[in-house]
C-alpha atoms as a PDB file:
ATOM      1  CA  UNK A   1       0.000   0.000   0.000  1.00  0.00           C
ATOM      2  CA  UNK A   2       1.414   3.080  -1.375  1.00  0.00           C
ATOM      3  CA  UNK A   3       0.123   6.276   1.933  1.00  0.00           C
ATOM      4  CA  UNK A   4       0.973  10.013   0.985  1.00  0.00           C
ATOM      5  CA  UNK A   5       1.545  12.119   3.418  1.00  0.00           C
ATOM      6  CA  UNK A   6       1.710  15.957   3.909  1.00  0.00           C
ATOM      7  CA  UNK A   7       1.881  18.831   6.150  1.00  0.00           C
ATOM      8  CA  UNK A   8       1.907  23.017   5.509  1.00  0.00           C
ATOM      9  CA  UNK A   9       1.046  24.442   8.672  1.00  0.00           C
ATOM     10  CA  UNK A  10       4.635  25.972   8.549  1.00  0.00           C
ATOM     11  CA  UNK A  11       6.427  27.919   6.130  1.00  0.00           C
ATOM     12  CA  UNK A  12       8.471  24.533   4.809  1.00  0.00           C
ATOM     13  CA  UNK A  13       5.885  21.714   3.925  1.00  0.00           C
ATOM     14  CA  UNK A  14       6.598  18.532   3.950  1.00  0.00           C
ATOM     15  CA  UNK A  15       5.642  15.392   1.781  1.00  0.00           C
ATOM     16  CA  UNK A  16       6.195  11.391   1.699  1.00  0.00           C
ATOM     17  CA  UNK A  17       5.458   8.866   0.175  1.00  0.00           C
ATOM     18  CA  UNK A  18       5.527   5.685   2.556  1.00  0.00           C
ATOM     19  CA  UNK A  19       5.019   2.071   1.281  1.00  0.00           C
ATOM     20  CA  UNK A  20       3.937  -0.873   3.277  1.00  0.00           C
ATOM     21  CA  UNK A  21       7.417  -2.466   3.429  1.00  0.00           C
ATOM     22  CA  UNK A  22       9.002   1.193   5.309  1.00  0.00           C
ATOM     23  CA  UNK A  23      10.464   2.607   2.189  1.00  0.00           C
ATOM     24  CA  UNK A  24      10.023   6.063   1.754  1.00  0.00           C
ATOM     25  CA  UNK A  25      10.314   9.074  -0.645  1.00  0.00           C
ATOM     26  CA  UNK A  26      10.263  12.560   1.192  1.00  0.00           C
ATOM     27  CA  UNK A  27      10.441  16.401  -0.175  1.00  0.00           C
ATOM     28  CA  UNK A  28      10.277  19.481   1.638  1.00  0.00           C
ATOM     29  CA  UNK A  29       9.678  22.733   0.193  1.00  0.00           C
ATOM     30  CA  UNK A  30      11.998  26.055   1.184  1.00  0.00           C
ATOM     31  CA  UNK A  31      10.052  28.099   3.267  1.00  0.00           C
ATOM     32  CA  UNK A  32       8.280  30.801   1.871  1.00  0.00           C
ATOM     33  CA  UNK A  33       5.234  32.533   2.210  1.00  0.00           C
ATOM     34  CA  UNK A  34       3.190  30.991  -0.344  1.00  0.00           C
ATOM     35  CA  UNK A  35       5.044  27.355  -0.119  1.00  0.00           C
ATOM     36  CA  UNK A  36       1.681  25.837   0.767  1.00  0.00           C
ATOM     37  CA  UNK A  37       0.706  27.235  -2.276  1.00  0.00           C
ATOM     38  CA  UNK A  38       3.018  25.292  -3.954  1.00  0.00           C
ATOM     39  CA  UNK A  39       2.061  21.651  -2.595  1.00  0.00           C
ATOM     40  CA  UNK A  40       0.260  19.789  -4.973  1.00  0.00           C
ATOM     41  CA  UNK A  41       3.049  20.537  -7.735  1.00  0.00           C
ATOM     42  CA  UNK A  42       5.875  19.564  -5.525  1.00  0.00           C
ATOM     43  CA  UNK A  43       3.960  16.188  -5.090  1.00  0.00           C
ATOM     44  CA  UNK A  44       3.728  16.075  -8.747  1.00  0.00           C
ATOM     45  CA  UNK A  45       6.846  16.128  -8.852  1.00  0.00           C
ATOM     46  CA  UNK A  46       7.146  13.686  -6.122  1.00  0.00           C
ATOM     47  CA  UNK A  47       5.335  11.149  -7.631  1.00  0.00           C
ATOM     48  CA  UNK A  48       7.513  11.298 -11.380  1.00  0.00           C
ATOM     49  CA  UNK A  49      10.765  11.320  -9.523  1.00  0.00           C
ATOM     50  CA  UNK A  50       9.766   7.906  -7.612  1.00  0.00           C
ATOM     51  CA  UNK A  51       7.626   6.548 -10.655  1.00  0.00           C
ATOM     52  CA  UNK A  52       4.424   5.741  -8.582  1.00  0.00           C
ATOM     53  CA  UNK A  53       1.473   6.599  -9.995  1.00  0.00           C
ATOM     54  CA  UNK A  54      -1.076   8.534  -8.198  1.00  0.00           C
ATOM     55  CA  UNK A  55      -4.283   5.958  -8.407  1.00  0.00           C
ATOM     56  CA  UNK A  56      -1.847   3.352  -6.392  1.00  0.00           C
ATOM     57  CA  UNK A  57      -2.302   5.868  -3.228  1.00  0.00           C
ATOM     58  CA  UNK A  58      -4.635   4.048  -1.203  1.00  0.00           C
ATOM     59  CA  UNK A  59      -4.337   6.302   1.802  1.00  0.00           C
ATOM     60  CA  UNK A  60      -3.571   9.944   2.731  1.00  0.00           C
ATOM     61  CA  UNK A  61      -1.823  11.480   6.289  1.00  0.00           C
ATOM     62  CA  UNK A  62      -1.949  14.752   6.768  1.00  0.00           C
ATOM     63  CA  UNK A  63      -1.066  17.363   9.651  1.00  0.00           C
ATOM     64  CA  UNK A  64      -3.640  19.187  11.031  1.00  0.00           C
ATOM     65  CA  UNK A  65      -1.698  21.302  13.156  1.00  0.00           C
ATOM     66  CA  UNK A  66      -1.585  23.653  15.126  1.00  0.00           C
ATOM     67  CA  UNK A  67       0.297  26.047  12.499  1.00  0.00           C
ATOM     68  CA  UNK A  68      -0.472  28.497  10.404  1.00  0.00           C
ATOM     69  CA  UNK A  69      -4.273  29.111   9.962  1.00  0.00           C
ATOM     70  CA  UNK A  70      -3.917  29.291   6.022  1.00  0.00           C
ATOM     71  CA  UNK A  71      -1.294  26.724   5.702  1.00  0.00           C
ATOM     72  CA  UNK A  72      -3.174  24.106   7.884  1.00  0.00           C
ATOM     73  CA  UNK A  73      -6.192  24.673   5.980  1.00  0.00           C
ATOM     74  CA  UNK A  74      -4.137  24.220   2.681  1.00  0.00           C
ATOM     75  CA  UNK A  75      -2.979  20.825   3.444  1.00  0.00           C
ATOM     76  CA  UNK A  76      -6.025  19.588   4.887  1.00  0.00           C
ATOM     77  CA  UNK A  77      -7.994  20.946   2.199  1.00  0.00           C
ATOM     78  CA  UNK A  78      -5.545  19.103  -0.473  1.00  0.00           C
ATOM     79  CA  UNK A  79      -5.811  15.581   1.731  1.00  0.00           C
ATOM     80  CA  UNK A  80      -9.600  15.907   1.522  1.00  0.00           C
ATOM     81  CA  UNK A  81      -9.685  16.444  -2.297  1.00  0.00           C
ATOM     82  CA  UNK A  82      -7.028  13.824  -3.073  1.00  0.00           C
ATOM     83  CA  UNK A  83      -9.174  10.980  -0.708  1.00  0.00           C
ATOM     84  CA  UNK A  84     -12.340  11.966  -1.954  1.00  0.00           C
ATOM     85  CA  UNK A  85     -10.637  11.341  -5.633  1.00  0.00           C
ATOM     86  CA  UNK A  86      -8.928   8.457  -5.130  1.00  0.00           C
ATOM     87  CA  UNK A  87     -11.782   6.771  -3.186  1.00  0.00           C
ATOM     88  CA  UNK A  88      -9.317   6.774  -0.005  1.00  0.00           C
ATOM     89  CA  UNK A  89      -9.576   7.627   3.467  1.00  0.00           C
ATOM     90  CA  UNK A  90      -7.915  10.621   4.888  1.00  0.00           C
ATOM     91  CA  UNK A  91      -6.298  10.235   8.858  1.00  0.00           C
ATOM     92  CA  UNK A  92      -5.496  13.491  10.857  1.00  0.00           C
ATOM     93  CA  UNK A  93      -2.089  13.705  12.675  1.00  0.00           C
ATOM     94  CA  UNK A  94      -0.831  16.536  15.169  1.00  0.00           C
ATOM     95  CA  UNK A  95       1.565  18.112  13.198  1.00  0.00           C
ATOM     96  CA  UNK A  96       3.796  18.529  16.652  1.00  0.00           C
ATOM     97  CA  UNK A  97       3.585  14.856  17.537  1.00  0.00           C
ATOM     98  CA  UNK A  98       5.263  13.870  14.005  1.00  0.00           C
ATOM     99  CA  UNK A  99       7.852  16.529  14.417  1.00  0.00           C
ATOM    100  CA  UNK A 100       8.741  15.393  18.250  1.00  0.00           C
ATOM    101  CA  UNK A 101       9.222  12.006  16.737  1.00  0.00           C
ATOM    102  CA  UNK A 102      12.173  13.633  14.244  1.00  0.00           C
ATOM    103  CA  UNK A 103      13.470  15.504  17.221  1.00  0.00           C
ATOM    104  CA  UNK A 104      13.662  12.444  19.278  1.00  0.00           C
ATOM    105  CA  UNK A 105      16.227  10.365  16.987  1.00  0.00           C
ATOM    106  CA  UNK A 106      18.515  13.041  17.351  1.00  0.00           C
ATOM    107  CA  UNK A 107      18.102  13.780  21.386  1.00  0.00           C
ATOM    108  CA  UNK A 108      19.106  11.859  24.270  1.00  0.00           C
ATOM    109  CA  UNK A 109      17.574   8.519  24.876  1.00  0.00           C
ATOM    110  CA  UNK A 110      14.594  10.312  26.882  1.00  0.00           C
ATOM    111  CA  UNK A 111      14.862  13.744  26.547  1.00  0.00           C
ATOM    112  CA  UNK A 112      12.342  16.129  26.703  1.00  0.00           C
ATOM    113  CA  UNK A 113      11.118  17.299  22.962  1.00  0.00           C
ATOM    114  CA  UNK A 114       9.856  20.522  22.455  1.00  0.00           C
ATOM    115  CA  UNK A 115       8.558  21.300  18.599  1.00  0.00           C
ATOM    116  CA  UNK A 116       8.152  24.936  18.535  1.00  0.00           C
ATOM    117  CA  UNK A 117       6.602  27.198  15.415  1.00  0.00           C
ATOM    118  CA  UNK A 118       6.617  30.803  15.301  1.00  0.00           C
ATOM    119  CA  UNK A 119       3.191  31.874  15.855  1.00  0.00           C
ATOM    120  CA  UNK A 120       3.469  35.556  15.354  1.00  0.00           C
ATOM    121  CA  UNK A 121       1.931  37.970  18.016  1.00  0.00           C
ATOM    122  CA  UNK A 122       4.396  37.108  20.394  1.00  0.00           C
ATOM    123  CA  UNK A 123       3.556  33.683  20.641  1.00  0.00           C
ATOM    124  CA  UNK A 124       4.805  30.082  19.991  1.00  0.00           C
ATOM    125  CA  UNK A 125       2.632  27.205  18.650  1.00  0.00           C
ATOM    126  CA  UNK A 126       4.316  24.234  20.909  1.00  0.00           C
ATOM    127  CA  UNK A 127       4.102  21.426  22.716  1.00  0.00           C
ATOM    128  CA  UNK A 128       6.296  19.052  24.946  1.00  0.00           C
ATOM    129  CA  UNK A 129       6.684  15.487  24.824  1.00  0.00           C
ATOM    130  CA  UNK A 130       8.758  12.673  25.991  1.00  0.00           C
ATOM    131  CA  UNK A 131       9.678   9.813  23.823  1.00  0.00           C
ATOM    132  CA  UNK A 132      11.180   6.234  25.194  1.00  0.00           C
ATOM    133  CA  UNK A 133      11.480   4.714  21.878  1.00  0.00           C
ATOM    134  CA  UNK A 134       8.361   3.479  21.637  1.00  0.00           C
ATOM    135  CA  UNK A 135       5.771   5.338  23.475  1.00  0.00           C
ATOM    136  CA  UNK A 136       4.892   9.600  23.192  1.00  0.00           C
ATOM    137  CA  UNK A 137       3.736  10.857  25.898  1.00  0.00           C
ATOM    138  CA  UNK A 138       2.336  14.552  26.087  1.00  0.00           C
ATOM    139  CA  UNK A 139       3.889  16.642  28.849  1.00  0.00           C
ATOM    140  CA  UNK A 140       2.063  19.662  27.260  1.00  0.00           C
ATOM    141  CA  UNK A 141      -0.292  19.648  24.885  1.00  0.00           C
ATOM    142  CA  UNK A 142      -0.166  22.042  21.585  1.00  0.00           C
ATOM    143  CA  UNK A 143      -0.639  25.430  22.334  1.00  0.00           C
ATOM    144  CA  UNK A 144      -0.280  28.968  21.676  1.00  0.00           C
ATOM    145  CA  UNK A 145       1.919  30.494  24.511  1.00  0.00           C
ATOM    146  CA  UNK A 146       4.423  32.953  25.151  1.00  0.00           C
ATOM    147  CA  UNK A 147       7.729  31.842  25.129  1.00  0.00           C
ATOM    148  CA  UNK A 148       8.957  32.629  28.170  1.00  0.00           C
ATOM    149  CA  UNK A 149       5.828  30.889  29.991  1.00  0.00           C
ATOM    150  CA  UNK A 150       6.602  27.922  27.575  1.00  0.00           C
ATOM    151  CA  UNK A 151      10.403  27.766  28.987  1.00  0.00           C
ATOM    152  CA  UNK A 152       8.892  27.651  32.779  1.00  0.00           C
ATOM    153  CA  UNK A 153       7.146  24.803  31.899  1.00  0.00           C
ATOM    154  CA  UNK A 154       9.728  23.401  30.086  1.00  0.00           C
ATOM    155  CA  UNK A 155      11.484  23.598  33.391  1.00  0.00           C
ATOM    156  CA  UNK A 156       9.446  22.638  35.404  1.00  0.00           C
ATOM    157  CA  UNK A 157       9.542  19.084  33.600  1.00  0.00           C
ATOM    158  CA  UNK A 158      13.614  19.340  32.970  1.00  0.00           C
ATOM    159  CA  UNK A 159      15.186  16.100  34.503  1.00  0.00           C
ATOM    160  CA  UNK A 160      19.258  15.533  34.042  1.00  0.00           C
ATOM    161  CA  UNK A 161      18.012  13.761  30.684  1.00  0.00           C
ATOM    162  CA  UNK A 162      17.772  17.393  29.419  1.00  0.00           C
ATOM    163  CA  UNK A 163      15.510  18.924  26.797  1.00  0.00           C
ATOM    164  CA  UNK A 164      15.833  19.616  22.957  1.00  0.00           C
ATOM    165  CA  UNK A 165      13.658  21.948  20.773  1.00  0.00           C
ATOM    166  CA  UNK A 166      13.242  22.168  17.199  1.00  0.00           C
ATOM    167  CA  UNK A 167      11.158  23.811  14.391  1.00  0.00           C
ATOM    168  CA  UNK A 168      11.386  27.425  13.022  1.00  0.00           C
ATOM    169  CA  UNK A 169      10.266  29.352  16.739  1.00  0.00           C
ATOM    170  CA  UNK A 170      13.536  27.015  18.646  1.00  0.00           C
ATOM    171  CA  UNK A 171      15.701  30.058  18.106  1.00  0.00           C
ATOM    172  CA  UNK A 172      12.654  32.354  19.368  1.00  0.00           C
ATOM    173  CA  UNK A 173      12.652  30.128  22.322  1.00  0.00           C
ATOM    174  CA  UNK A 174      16.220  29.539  22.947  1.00  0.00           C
ATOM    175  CA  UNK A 175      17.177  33.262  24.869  1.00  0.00           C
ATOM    176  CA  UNK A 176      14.602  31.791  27.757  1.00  0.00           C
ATOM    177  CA  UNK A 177      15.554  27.970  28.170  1.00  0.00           C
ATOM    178  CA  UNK A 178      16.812  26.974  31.333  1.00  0.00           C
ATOM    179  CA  UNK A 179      20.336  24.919  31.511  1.00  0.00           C
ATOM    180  CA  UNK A 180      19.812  21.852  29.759  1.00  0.00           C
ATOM    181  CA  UNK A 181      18.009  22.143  27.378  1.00  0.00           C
ATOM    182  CA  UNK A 182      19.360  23.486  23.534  1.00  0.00           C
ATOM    183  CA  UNK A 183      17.928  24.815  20.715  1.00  0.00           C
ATOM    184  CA  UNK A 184      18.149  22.714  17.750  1.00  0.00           C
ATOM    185  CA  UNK A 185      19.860  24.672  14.884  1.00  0.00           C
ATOM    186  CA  UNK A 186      17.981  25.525  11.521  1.00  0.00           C
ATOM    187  CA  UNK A 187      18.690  23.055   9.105  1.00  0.00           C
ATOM    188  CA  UNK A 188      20.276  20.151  11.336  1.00  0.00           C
ATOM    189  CA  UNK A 189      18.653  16.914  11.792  1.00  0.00           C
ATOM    190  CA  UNK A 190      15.080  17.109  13.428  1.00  0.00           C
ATOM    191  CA  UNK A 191      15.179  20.787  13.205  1.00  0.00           C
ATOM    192  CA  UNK A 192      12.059  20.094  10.634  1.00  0.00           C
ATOM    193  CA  UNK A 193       9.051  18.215  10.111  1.00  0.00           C
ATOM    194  CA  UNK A 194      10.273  14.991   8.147  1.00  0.00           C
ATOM    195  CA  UNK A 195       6.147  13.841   7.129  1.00  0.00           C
ATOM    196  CA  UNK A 196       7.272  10.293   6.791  1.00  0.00           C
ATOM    197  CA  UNK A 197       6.596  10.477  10.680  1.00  0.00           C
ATOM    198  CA  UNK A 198       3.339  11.140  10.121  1.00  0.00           C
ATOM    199  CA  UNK A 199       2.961   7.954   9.027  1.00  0.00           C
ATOM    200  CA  UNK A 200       4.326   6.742  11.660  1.00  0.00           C
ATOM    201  CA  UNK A 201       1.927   8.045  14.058  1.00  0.00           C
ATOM    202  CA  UNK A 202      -1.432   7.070  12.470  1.00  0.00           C
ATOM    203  CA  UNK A 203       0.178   3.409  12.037  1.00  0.00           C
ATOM    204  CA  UNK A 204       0.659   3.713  16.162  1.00  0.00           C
ATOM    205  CA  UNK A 205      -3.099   4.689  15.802  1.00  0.00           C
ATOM    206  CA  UNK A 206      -2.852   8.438  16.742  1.00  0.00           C
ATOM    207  CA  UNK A 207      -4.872   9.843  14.337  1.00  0.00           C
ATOM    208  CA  UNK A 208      -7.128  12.844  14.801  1.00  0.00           C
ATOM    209  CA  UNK A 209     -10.515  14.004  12.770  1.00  0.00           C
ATOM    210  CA  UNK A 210      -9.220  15.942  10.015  1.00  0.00           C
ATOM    211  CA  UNK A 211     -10.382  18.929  11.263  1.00  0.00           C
ATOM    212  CA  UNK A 212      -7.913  22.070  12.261  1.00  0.00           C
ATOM    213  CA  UNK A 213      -6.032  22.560  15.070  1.00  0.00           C
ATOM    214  CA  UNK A 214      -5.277  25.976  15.056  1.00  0.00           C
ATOM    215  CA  UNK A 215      -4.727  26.784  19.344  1.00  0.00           C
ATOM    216  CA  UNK A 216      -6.322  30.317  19.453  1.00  0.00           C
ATOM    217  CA  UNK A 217      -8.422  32.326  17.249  1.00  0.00           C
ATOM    218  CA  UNK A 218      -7.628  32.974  14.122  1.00  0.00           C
ATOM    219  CA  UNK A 219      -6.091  37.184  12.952  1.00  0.00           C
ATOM    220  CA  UNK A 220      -9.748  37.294  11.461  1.00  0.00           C
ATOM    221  CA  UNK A 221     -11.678  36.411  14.698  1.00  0.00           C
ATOM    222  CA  UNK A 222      -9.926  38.472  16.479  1.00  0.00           C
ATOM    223  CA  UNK A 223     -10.388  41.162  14.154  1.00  0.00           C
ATOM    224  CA  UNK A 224     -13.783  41.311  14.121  1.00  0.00           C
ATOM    225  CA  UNK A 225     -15.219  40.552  17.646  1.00  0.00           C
ATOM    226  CA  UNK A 226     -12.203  43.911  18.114  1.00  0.00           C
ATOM    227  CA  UNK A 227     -14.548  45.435  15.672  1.00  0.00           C
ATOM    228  CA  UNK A 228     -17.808  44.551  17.404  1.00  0.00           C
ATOM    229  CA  UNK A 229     -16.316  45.533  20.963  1.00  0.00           C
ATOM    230  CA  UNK A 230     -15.332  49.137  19.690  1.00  0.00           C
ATOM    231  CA  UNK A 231     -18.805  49.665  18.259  1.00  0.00           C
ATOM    232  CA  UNK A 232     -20.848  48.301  21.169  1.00  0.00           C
END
């Protein structure tokens, strides 16, 4: 069984294709700000670089995030059409729970993994987890905080294991941590979301409706009950 996966709730989405027997093909776009705009022909181009045609997909993965409101619904959007046209279902992954897994194979056996996006307004989309090589278990569940309140809990749950974060806000995050815990640099291994471990969570059966995940209210929302508050 041939599953495609993807995820654009940050600035560099991420694609895979994952076949039954663990081989994998994987592509991630440079960030920009229209990369999610730019999905469905990278996985063109995905699909003629590995030679698999698009009718063998008999599942599609995608992160739901939290991430950016228009990226997350770009990807789910583009899940939703491709299952409905291939006659597939469509599973829902938390786009932090994939990238924890990529942070883990690069932090010390039992570390504390903190995937961290820049969520403009001051804020982080994060989350903390611990990994012990085959369970993930949430410390803090995804969430738009402020990053110094999301390096007091990252204390808080510090042990001499240490802590590791990753993801475009780690360098956002990194003037608060406490000792112990590191900031994983842009471009180094686990530093992004690699989607093939998105696959790997919905095989541990950690899916989630495909619905977003978006951890506050969208610029919009905010926008307008602003408006309705200044003209009550």
């Amino acid at each position: 069984m041939t599953t495609f996966a993807l995820d654009t709730s940050t600035p560099s989405p991420a694609l895979a294709l994952v076949q039954d027997d663990g081989s994998a093909a994987t592509l991630r776009l440079d960030a920009s700000p229209n990369a999610g705009r730019r999905v469905m022909l990278a996985a063109h181009g995905l699909f003629v670089s590995t030679g698999i045609d698009v009718a063998d997909v008999r599942r599609v993965v995608v992160g739901v995030g939290p991430g950016a409101f228009t990226g997350v619904r770009i990807g789910i959007a583009t899940a939703l059409g491709l299952g409905q046209a291939l006659g597939c279902p469509v599973e829902g992954v938390v786009t932090h729970e994939a990238a924890a897994l990529g942070m883990a194979q690069v932090a010390p056996d039992g570390a504390l993994v903190v995937p961290a996006s820049d969520a403009r307004r001051g804020e982080l989309f994060a989350a903390a987890y611990r990994w012990d090589g085959a369970t993930l278990t949430t410390l803090v569940e995804p969430c738009a905080i402020a990053p110094a309140d999301l390096a007091s809990l990252v204390a808080e749950r510090l042990d001499e294991r240490g802590a590791v974060v990753g993801g475009n806000g780690a360098q956002i995050l990194a003037p608060h941590l406490p000792a112990g815990a590191y900031a994983l640099a842009a471009g180094s291994p686990g530093h992004g979301i690699d989607a093939r471990h998105l696959v790997a969570r919905a095989d541990a059966g950690a899916t989630v409706p495909v619905r977003p995940v978006y951890a506050r209210l969208p610029d919009a929302e905010v926008n307008r009950l602003r408006n309705l508050e200044a003209a009550s």
